[in-house]
PDB file of N, CA and C in Angstrom:
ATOM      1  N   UNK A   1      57.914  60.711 121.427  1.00  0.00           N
ATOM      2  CA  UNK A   1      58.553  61.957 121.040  1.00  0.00           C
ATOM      3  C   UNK A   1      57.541  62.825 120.340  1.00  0.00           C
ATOM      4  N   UNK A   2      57.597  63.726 120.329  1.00  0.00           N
ATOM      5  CA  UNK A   2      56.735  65.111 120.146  1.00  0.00           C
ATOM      6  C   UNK A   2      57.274  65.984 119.232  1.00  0.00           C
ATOM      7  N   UNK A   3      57.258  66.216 118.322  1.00  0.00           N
ATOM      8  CA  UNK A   3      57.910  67.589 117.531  1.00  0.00           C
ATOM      9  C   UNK A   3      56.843  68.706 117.472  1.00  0.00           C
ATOM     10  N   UNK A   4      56.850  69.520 117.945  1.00  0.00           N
ATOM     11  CA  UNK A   4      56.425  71.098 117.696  1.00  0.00           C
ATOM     12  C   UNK A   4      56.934  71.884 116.994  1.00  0.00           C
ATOM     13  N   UNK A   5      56.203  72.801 116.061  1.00  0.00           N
ATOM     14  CA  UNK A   5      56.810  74.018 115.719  1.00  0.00           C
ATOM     15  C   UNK A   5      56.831  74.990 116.077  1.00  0.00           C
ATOM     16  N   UNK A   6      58.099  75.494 116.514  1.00  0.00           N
ATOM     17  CA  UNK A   6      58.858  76.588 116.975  1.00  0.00           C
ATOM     18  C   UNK A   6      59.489  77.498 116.172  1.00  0.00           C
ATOM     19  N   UNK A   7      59.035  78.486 115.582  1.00  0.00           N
ATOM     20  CA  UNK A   7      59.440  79.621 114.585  1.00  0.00           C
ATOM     21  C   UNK A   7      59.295  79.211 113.426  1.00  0.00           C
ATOM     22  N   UNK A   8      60.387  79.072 113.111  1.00  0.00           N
ATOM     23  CA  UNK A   8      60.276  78.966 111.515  1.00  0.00           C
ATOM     24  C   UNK A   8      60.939  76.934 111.048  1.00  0.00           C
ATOM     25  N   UNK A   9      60.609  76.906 112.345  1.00  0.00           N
ATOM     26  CA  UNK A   9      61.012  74.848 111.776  1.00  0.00           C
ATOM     27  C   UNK A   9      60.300  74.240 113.041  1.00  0.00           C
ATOM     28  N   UNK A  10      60.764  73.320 113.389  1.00  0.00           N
ATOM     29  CA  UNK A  10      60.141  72.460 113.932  1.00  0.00           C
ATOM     30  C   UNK A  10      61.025  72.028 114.864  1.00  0.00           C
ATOM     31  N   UNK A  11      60.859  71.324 116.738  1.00  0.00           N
ATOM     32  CA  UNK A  11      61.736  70.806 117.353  1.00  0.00           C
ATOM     33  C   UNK A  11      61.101  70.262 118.584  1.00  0.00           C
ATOM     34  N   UNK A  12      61.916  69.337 119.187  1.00  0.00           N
ATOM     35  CA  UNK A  12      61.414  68.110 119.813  1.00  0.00           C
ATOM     36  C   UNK A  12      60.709  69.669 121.358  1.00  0.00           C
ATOM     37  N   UNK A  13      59.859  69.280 121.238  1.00  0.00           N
ATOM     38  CA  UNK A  13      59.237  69.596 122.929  1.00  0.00           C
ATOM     39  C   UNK A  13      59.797  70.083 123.715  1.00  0.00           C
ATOM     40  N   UNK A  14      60.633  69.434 124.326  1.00  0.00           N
ATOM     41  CA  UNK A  14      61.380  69.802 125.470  1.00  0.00           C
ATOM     42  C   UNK A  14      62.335  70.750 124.988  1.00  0.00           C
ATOM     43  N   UNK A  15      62.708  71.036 123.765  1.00  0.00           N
ATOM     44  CA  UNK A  15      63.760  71.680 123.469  1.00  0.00           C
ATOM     45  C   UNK A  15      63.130  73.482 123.242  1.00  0.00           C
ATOM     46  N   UNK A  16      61.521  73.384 123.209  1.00  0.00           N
ATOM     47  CA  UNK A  16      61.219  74.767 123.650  1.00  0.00           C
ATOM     48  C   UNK A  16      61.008  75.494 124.942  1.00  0.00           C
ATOM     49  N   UNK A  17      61.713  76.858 124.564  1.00  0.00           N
ATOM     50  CA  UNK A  17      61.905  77.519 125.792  1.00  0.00           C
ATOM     51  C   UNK A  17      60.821  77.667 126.542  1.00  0.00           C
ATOM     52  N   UNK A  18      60.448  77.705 127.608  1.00  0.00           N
ATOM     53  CA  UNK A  18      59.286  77.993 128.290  1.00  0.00           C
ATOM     54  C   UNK A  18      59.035  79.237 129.390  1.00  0.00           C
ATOM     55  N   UNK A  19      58.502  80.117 128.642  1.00  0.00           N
ATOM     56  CA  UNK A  19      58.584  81.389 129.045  1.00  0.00           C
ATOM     57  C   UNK A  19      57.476  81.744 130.363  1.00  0.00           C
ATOM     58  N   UNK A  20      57.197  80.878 130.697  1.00  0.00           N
ATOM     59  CA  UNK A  20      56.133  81.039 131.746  1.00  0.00           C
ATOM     60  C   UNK A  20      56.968  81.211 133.007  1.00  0.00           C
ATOM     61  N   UNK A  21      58.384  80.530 133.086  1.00  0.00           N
ATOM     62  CA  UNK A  21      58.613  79.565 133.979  1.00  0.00           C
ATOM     63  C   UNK A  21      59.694  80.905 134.474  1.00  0.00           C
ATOM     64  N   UNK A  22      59.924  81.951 133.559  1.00  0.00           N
ATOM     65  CA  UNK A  22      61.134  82.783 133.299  1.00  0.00           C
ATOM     66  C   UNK A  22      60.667  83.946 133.612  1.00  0.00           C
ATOM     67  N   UNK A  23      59.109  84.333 133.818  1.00  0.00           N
ATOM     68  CA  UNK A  23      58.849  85.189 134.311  1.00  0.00           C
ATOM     69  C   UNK A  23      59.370  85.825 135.629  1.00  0.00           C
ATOM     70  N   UNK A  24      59.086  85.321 136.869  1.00  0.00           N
ATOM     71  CA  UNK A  24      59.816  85.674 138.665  1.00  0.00           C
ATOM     72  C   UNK A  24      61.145  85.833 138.474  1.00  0.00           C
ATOM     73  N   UNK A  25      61.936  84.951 137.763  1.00  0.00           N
ATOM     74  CA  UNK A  25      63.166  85.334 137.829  1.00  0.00           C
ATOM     75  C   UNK A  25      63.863  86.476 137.186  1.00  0.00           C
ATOM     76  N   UNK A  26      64.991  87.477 137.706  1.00  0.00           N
ATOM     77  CA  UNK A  26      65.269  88.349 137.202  1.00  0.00           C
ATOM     78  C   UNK A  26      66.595  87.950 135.874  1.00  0.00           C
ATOM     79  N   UNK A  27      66.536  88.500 135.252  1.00  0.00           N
ATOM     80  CA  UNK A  27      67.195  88.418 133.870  1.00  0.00           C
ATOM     81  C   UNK A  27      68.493  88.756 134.681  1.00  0.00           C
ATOM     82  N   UNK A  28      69.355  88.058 134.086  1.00  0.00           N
ATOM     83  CA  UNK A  28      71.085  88.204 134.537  1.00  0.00           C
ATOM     84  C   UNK A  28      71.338  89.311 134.155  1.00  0.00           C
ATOM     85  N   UNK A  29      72.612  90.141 134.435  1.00  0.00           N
ATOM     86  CA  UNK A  29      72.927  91.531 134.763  1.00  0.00           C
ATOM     87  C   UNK A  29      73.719  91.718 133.351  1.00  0.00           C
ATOM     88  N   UNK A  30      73.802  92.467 132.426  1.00  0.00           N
ATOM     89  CA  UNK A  30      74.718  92.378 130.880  1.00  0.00           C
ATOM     90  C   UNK A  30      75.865  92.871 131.357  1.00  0.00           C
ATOM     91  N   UNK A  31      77.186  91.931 131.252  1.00  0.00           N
ATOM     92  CA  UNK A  31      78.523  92.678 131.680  1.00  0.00           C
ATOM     93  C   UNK A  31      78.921  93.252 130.154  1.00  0.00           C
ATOM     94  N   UNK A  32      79.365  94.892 130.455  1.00  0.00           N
ATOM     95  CA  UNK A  32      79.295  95.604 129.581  1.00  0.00           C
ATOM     96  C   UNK A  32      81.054  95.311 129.537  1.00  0.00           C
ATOM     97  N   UNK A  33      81.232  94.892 128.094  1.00  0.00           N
ATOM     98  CA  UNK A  33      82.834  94.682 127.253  1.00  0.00           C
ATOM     99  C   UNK A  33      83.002  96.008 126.401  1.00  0.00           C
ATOM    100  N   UNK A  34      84.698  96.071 126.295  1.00  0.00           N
ATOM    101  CA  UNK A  34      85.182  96.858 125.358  1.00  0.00           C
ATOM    102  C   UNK A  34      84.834  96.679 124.297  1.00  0.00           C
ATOM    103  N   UNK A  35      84.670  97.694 123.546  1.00  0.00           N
ATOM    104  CA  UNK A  35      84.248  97.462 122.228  1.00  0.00           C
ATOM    105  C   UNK A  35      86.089  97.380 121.781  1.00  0.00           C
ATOM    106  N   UNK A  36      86.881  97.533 121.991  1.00  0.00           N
ATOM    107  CA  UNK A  36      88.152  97.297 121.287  1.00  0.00           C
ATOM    108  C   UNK A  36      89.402  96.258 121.825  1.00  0.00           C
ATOM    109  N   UNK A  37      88.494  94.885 122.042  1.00  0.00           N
ATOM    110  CA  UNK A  37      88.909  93.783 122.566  1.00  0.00           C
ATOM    111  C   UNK A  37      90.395  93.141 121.401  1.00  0.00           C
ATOM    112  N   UNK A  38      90.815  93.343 122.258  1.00  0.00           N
ATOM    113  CA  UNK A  38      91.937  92.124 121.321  1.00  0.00           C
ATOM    114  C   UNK A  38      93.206  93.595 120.692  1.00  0.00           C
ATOM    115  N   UNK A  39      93.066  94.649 120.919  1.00  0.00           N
ATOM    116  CA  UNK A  39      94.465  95.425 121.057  1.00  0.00           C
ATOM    117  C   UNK A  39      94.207  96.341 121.975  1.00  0.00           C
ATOM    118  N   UNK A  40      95.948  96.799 121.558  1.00  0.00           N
ATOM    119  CA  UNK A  40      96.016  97.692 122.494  1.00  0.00           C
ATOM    120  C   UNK A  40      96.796  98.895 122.299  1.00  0.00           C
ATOM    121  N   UNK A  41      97.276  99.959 122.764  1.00  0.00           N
ATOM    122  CA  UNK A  41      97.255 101.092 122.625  1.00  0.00           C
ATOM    123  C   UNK A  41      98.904 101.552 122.073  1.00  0.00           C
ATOM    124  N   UNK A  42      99.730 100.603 121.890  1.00  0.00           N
ATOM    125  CA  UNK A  42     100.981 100.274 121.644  1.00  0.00           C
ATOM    126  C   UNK A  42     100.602  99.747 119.933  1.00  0.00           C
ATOM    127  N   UNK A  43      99.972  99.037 119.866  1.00  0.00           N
ATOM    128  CA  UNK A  43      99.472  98.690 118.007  1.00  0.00           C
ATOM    129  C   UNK A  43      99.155 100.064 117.702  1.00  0.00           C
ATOM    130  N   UNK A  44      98.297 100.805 118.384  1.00  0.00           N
ATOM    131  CA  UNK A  44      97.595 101.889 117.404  1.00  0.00           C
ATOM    132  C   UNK A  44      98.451 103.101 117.633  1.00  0.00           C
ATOM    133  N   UNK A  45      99.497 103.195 118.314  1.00  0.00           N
ATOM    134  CA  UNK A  45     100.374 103.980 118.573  1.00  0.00           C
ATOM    135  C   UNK A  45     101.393 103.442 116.930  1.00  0.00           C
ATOM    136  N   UNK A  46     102.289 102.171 116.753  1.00  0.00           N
ATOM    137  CA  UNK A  46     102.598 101.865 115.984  1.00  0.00           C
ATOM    138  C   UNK A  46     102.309 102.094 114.378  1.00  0.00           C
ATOM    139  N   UNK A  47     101.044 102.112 114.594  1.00  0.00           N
ATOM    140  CA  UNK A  47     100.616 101.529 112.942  1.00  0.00           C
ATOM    141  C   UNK A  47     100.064 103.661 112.846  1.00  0.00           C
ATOM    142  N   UNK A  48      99.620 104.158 113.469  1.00  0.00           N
ATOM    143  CA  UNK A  48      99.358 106.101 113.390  1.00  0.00           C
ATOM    144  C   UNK A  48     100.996 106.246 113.329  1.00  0.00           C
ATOM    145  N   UNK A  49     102.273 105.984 113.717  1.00  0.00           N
ATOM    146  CA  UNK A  49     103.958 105.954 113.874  1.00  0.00           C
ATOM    147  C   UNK A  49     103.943 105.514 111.891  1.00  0.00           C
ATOM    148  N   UNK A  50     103.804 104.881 111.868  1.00  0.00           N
ATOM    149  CA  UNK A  50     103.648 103.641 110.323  1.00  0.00           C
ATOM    150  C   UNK A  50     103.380 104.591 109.143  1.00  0.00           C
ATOM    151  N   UNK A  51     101.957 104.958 109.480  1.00  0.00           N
ATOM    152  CA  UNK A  51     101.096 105.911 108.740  1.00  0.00           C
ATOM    153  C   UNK A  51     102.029 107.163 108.878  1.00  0.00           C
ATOM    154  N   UNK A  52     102.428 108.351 109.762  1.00  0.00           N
ATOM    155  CA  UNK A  52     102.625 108.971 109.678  1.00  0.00           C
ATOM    156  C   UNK A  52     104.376 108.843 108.677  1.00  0.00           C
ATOM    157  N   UNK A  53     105.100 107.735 108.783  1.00  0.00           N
ATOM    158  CA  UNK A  53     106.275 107.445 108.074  1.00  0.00           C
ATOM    159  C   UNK A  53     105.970 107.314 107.130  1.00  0.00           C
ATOM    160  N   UNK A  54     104.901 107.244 106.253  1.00  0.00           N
ATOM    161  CA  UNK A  54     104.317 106.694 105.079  1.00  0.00           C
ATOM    162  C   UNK A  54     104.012 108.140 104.692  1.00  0.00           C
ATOM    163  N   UNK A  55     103.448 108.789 105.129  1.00  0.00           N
ATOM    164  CA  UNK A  55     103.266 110.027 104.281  1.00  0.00           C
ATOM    165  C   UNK A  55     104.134 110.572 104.138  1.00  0.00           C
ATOM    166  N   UNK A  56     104.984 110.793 104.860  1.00  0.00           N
ATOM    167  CA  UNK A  56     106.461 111.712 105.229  1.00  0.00           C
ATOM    168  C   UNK A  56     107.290 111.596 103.916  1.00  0.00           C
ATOM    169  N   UNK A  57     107.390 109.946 104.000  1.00  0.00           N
ATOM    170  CA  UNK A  57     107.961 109.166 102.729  1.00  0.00           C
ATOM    171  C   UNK A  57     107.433 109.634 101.071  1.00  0.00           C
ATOM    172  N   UNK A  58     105.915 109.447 101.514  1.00  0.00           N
ATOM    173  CA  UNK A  58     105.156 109.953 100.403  1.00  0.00           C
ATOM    174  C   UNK A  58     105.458 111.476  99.932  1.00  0.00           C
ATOM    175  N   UNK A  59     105.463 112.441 100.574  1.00  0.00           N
ATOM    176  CA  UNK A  59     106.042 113.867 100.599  1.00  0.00           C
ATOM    177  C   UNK A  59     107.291 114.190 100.123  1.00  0.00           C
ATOM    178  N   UNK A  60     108.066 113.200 100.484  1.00  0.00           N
ATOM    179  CA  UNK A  60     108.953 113.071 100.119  1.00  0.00           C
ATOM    180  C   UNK A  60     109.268 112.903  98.501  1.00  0.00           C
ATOM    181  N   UNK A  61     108.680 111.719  98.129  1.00  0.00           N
ATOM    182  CA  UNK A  61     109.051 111.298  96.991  1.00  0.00           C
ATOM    183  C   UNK A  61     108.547 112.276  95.891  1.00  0.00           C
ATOM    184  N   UNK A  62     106.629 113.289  95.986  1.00  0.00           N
ATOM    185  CA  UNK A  62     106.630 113.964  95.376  1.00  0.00           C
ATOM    186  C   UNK A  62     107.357 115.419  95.342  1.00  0.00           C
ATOM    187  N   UNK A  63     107.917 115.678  96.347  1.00  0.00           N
ATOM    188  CA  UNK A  63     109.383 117.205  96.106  1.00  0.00           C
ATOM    189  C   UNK A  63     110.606 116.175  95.308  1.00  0.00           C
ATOM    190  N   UNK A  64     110.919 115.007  95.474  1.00  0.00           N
ATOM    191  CA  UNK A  64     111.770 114.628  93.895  1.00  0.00           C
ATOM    192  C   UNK A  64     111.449 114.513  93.179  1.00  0.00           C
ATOM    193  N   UNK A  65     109.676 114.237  92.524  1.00  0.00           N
ATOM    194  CA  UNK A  65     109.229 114.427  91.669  1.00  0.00           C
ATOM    195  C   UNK A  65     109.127 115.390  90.715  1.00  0.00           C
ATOM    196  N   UNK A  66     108.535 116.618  91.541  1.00  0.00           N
ATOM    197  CA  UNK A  66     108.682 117.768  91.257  1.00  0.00           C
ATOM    198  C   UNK A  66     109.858 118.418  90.693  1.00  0.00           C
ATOM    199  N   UNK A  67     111.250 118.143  91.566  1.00  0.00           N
ATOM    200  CA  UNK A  67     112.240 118.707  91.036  1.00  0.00           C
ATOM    201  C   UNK A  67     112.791 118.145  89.652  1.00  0.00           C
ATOM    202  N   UNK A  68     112.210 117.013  89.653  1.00  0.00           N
ATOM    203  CA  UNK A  68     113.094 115.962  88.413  1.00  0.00           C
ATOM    204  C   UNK A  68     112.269 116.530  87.049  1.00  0.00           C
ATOM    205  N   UNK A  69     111.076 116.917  87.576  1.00  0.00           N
ATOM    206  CA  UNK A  69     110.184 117.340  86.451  1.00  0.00           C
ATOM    207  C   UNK A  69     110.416 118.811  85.899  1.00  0.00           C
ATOM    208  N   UNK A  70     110.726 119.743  86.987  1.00  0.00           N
ATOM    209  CA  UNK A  70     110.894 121.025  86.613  1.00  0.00           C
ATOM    210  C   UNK A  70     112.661 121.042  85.846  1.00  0.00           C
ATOM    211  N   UNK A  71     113.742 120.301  86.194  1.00  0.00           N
ATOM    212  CA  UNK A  71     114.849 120.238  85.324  1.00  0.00           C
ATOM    213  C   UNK A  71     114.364 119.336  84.700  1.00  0.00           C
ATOM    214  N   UNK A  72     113.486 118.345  84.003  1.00  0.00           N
ATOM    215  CA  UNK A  72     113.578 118.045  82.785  1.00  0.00           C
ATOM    216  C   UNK A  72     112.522 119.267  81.804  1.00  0.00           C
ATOM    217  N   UNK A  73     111.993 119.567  82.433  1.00  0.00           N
ATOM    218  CA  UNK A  73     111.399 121.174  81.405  1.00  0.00           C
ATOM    219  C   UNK A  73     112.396 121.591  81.289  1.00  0.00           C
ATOM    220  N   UNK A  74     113.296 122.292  82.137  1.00  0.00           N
ATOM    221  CA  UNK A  74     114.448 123.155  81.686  1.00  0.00           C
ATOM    222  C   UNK A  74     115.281 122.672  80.737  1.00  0.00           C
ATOM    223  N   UNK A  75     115.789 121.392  80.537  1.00  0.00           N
ATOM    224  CA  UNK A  75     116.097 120.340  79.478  1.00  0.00           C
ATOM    225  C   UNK A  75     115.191 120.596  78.101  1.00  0.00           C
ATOM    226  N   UNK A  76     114.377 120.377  78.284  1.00  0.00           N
ATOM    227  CA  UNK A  76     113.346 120.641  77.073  1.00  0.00           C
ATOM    228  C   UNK A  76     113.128 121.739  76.472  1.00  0.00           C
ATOM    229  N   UNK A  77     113.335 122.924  77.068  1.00  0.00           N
ATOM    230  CA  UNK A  77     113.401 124.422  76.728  1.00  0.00           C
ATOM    231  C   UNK A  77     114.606 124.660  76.359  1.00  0.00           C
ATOM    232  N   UNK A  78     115.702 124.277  76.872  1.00  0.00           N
ATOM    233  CA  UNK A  78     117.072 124.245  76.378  1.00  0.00           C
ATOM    234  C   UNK A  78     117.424 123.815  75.278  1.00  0.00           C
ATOM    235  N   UNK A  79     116.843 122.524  75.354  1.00  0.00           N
ATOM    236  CA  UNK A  79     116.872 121.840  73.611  1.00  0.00           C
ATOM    237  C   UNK A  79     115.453 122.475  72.675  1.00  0.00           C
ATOM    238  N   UNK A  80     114.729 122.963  72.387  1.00  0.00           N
ATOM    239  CA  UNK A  80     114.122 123.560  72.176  1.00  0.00           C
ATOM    240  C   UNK A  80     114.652 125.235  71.663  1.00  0.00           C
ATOM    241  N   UNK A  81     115.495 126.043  72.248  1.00  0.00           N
ATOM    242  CA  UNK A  81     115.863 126.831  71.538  1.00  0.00           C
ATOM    243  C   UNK A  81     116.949 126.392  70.906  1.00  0.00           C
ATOM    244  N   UNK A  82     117.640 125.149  71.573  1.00  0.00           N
ATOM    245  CA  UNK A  82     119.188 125.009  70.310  1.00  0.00           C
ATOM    246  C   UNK A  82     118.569 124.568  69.237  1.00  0.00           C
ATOM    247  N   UNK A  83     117.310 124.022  69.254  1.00  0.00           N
ATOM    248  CA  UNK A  83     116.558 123.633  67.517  1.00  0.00           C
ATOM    249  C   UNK A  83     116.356 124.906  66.984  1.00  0.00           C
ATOM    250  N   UNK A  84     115.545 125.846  67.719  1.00  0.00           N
ATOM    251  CA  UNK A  84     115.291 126.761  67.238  1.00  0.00           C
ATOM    252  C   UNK A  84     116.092 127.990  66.601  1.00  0.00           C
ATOM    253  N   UNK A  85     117.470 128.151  67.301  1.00  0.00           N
ATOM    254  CA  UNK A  85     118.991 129.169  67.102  1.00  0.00           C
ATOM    255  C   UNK A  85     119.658 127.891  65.744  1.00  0.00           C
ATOM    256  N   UNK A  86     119.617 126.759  65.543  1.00  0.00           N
ATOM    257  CA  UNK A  86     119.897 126.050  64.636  1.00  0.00           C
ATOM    258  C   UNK A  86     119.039 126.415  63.163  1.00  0.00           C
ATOM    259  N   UNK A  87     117.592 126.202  63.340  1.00  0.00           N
ATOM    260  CA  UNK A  87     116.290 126.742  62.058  1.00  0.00           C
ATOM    261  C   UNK A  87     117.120 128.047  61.545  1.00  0.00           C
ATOM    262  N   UNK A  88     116.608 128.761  62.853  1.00  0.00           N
ATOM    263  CA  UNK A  88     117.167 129.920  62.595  1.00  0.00           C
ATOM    264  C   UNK A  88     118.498 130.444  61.469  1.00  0.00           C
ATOM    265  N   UNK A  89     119.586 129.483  61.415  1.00  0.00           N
ATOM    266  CA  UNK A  89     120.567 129.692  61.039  1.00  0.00           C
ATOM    267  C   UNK A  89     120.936 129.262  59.798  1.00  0.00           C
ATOM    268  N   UNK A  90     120.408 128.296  59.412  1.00  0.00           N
ATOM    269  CA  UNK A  90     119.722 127.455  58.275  1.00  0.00           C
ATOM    270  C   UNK A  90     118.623 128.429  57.432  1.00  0.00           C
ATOM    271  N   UNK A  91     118.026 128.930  57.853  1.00  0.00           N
ATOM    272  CA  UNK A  91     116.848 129.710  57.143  1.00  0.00           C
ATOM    273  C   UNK A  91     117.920 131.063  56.642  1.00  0.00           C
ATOM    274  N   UNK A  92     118.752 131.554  57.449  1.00  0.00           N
ATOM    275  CA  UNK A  92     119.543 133.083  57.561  1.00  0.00           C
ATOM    276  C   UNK A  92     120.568 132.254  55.721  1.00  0.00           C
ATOM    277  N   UNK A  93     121.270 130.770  56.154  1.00  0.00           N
ATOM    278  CA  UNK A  93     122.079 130.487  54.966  1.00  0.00           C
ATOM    279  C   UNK A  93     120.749 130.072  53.873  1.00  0.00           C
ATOM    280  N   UNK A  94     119.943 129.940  53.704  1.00  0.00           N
ATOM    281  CA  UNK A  94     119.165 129.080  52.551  1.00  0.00           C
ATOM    282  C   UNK A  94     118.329 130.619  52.318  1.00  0.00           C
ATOM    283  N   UNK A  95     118.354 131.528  52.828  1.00  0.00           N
ATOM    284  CA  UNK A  95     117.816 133.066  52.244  1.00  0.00           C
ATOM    285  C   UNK A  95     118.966 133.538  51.349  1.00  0.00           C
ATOM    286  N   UNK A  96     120.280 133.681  52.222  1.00  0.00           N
ATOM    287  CA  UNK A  96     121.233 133.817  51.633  1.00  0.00           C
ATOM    288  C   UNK A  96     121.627 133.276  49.751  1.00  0.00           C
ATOM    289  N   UNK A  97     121.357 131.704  49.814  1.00  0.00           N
ATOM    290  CA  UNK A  97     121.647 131.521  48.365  1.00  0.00           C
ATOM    291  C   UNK A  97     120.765 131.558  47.661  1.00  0.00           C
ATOM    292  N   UNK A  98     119.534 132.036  47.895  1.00  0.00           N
ATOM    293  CA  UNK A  98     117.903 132.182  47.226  1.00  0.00           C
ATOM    294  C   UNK A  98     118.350 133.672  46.675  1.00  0.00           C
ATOM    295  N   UNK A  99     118.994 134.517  47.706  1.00  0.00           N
ATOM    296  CA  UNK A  99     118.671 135.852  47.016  1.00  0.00           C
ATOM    297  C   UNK A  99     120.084 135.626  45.530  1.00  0.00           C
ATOM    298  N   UNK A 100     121.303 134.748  45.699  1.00  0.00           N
ATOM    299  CA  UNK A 100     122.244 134.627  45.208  1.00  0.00           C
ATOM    300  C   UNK A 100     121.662 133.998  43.459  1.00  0.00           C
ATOM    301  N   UNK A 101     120.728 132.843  43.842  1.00  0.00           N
ATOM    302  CA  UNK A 101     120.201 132.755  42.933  1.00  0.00           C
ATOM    303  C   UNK A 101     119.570 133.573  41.879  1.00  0.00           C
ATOM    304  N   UNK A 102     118.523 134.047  42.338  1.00  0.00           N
ATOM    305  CA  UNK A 102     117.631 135.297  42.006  1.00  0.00           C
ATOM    306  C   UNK A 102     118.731 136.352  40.858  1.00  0.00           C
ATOM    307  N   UNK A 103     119.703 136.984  41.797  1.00  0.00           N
ATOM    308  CA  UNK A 103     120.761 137.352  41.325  1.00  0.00           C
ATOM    309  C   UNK A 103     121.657 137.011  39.805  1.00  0.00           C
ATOM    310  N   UNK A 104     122.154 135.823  39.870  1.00  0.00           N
ATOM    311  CA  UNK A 104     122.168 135.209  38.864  1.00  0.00           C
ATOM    312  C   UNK A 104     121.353 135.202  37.785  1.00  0.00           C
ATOM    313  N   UNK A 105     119.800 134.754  37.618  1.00  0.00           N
ATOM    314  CA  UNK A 105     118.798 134.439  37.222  1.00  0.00           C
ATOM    315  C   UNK A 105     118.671 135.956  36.148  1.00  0.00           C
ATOM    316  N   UNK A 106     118.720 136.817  36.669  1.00  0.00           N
ATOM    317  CA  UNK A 106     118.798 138.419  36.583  1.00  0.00           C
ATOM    318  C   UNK A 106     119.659 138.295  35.270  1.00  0.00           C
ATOM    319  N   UNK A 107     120.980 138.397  35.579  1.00  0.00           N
ATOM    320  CA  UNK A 107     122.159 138.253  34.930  1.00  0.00           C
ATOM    321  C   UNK A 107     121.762 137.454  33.323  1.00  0.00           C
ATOM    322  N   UNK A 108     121.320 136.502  33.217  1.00  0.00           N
ATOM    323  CA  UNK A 108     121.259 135.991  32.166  1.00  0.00           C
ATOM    324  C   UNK A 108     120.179 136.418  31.325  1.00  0.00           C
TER     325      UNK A 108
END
């Protein structure tokens, strides 16, 4: 037995190719394959069907977003002036017994 090295290791003799021998003969013909082996046009019809239900969905959910957000501002502005028409009314009575005071204060 014989070991030679062949590239980057080593192997028995006979097990190298012999390129002398491969010259006359013509190289076999490359049968040219799909590059998109293994589906087919019914999957990618499906899953672009899929995708397009998915955004739709998605579109969807942000216009309820949107709306849920713009009535809870309106909520918030609503309560927001009833605090504010409330201050308001509170400040109008607590001026009221300040000047009443004052008044008094005078008096004595």
């Amino acid at each position: 037995m014989k070991i030679v090295q062949f590239g980057g290791g080593y192997v028995h003799k006979d097990d190298v190719p012999n390129y002398e021998d491969d010259e006359g003969t013509p190289s076999p013909d490359l049968v040219h394959r799909p590059t998109n082996v293994g589906s087919s046009s019914n999957v990618a019809t499906r899953s672009s069907t899929s995708l397009e239900d998915h955004i739709l969905g998605l579109n969807q959910r942000l216009q309820d977003f949107f709306l849920l957000s713009t009535s809870h501002h309106e909520e918030v502005l609503k309560s927001i002036g009833e605090v504010n028409t409330r201050i308001s009314n509170l400040e109008t009575k607590f001026d009221a017994f300040t000047h009443d005071v004052d008044d008094m204060s005078e008096e004595f």
